[in-house]
Structures are given as structure tokens and as C-alpha cells.
N, C-alpha and C. Protein backbone atom coordinates (compact mmCIF):
# COMPACT_ATOMS: atom_id res chain seq x y z
N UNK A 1 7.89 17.23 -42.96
CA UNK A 1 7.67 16.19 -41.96
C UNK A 1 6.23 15.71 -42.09
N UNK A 2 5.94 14.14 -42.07
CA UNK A 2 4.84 13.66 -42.72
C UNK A 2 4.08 13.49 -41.20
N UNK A 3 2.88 13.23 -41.34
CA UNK A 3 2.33 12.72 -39.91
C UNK A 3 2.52 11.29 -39.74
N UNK A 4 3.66 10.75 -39.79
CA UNK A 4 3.66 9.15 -39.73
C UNK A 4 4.89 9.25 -38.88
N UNK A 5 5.75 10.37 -39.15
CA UNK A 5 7.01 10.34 -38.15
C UNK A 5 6.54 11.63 -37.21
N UNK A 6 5.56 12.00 -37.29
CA UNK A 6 5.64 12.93 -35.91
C UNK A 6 5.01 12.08 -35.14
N UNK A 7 3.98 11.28 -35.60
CA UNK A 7 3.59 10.18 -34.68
C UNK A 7 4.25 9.46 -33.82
N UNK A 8 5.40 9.10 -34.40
CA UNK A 8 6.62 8.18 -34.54
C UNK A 8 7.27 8.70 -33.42
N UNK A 9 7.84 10.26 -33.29
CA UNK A 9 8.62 11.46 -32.24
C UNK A 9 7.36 10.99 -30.91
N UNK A 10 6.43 11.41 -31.20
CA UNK A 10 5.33 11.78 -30.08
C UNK A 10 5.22 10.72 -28.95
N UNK A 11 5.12 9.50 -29.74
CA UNK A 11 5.42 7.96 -29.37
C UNK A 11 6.57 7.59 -28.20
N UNK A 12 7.53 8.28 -28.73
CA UNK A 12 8.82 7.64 -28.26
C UNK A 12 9.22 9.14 -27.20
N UNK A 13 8.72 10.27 -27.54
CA UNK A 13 9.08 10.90 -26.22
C UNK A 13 8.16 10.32 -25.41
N UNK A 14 6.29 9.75 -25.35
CA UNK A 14 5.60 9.66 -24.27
C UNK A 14 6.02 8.36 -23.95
N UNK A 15 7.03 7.43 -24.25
CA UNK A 15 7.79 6.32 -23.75
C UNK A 15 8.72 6.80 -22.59
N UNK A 16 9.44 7.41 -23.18
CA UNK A 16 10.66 7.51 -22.53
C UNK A 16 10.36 8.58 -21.46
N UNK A 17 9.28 9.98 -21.75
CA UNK A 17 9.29 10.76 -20.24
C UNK A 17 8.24 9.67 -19.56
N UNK A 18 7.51 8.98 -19.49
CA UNK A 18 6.43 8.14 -18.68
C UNK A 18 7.17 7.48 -18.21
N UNK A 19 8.49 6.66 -18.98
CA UNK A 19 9.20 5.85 -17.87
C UNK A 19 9.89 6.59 -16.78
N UNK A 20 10.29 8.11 -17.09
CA UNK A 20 11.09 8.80 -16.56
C UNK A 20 9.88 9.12 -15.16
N UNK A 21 8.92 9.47 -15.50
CA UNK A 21 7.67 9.61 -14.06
C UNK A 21 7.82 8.21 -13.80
N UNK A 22 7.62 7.27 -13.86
CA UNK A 22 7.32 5.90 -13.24
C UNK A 22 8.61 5.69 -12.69
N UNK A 23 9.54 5.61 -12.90
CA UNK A 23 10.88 5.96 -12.30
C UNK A 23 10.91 6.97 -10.89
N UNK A 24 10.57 8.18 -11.40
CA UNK A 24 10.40 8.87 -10.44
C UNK A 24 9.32 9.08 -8.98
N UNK A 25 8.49 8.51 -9.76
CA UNK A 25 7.15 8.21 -8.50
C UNK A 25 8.30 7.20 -8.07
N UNK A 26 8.17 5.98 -8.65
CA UNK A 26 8.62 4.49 -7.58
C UNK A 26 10.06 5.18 -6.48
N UNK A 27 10.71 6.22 -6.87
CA UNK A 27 11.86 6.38 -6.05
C UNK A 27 11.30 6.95 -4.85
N UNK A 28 10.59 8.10 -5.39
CA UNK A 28 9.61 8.95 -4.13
C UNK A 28 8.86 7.66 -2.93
N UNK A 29 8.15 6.40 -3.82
CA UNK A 29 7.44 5.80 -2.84
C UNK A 29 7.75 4.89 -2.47
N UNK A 30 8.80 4.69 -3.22
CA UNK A 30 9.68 3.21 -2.28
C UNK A 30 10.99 3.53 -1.51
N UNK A 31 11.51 4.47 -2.03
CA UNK A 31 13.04 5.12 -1.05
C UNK A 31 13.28 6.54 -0.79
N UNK A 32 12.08 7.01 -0.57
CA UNK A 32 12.32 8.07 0.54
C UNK A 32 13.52 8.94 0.57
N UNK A 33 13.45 7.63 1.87
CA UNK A 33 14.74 8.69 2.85
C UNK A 33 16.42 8.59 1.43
N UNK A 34 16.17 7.63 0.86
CA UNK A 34 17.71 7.46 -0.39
C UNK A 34 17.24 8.91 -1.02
N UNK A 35 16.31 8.88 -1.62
CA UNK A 35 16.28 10.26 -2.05
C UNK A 35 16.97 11.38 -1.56
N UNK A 36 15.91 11.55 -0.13
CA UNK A 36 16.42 12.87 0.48
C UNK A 36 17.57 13.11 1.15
N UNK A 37 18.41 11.65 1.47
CA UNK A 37 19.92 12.29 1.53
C UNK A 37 20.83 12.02 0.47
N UNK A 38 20.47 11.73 -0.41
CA UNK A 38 21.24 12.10 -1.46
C UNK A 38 21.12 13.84 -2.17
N UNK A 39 19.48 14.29 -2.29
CA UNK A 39 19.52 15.50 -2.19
C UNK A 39 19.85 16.44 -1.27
N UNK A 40 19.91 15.80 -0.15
CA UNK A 40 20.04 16.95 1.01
C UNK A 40 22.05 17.18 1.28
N UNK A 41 22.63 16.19 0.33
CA UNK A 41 24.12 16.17 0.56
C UNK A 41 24.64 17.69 -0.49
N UNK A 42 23.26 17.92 -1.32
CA UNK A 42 23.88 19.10 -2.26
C UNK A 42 23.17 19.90 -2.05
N UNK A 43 21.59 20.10 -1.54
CA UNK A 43 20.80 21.03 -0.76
C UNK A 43 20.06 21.19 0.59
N UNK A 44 21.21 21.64 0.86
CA UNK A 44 20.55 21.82 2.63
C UNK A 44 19.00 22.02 2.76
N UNK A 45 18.26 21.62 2.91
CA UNK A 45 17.14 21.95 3.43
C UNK A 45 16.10 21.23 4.30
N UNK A 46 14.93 21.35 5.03
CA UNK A 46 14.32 20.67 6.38
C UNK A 46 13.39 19.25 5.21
N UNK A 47 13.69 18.62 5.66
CA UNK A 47 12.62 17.23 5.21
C UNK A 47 11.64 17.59 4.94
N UNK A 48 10.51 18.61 5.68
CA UNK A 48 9.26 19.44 5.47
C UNK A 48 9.34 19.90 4.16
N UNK A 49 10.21 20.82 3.53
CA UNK A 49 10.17 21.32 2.47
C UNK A 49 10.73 20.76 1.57
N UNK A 50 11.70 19.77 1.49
CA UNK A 50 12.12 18.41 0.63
C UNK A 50 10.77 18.23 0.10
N UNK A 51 9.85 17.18 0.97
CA UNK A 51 8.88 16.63 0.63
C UNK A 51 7.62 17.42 0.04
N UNK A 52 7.65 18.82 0.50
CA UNK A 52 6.84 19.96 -0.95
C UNK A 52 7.55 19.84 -2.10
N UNK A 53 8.54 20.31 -2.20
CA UNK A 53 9.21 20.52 -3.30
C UNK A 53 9.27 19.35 -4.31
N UNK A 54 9.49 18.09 -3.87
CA UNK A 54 9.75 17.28 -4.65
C UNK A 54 8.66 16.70 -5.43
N UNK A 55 7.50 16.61 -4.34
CA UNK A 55 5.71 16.18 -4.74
C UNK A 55 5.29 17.06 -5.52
N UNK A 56 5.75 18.82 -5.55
CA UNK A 56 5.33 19.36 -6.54
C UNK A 56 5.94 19.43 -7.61
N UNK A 57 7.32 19.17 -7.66
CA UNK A 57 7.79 18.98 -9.15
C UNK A 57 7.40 17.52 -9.76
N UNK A 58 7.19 16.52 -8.73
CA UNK A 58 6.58 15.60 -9.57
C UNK A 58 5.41 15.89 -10.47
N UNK A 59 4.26 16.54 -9.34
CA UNK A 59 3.01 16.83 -10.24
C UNK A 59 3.29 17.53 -11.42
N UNK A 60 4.21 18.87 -11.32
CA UNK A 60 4.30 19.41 -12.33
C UNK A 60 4.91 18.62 -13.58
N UNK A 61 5.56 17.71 -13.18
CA UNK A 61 6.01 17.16 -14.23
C UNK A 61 5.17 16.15 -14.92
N UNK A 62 4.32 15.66 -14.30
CA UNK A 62 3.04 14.72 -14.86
C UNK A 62 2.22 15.63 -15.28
N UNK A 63 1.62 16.53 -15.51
CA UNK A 63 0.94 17.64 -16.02
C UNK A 63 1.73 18.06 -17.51
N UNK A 64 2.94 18.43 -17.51
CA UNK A 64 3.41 19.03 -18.16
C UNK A 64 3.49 17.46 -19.27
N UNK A 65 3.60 16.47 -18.55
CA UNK A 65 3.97 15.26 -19.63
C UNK A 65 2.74 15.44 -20.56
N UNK A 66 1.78 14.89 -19.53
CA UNK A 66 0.09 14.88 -20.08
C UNK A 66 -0.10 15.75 -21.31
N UNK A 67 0.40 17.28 -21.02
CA UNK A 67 -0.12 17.89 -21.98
C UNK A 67 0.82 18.29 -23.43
N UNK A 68 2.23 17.70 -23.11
CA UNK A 68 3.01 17.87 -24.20
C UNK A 68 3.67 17.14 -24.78
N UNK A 69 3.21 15.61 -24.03
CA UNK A 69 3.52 14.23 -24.71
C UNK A 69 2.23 13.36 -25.59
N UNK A 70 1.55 13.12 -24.47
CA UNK A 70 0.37 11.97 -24.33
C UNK A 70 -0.44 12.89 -25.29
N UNK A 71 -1.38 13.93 -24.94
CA UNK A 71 -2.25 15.27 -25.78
C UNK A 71 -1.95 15.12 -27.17
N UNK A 72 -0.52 15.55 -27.55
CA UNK A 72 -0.06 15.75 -29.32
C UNK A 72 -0.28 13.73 -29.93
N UNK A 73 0.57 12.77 -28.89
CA UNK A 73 0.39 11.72 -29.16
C UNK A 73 -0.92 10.93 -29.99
N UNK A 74 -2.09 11.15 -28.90
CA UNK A 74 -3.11 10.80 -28.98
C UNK A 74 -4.19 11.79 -30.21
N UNK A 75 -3.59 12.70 -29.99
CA UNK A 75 -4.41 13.37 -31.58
C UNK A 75 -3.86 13.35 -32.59
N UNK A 76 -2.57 13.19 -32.58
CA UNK A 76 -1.91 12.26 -34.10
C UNK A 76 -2.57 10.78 -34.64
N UNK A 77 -3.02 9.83 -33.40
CA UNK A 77 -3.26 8.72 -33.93
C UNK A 77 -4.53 9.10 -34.26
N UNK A 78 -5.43 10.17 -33.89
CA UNK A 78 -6.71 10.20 -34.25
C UNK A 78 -6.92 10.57 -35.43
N UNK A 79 -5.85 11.80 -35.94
CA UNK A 79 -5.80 12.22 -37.31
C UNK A 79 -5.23 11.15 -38.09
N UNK A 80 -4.45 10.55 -37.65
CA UNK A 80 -4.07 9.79 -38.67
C UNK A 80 -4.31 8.39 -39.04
């Protein structure tokens, strides 16, 4: 595998999970409550802890993008 197609991989996952966060923020900050009863129809739980749970898997998931999308991305184009 050459560095022109891992570039190529690196590219197109930090496309597609970034749309997947931008997706996911805009649902969190524009529809709420659609969210949480659609989750709350398969997990019972208090709105209080909905709204931890969900803000922290967002973060975690923007963290985890950052460092295993965007990170490899951006030092491929530098090496290469």
C-alpha cells in the first residue's frame, strides 16, 4: 500500500465520520426533544442523564475522530 491511497482511505473516512459529527451535533442542537424520545422509546431513562450521556458520547466521538481520522490525514499530506 503506497502513500497516495492511504491518503486517499484517510480522506474519505475524515469525510464521511465529520459528516457523521455534523449530523450528529445539528440533531443534538436543533431537535432535542426528537432525539430523546426516540431514544427514550428503547431506553428508559430521566432526560438528566439522556443529556450526559449523549454530550459525552458526542465529545468522545469528536476526540476519537480528531485523533484517528483528521491526525493520520493531515500527516500523510505532510509526508507526502
Amino acid at each position: 500500500m503506497d502513500i497516495q491511497s492511504l491518503t486517499t482511505f484517510f480522506m474519505w473516512c475524515t469525510i464521511i465520520n465529520g459528516a457523521l459529527l455534523v449530523l450528529w451535533a445539528t440533531m443534538c442542537i436543533l431537535a432535542p426533544d426528537l432525539v430523546y424520545r426516540t431514544q427514550s422509546k428503547w431506553f428508559p431513562i430521566p432526560r438528566e442523564t439522556f443529556n450526559v450521556v449523549i454530550y459525552s458520547f458526542l465529545g468522545l466521538f469528536k476526540i476519537v475522530f480528531l485523533v484517528f481520522n483528521v491526525v493520520p490525514y493531515v500527516a500523510l499530506l505532510i509526508v507526502g
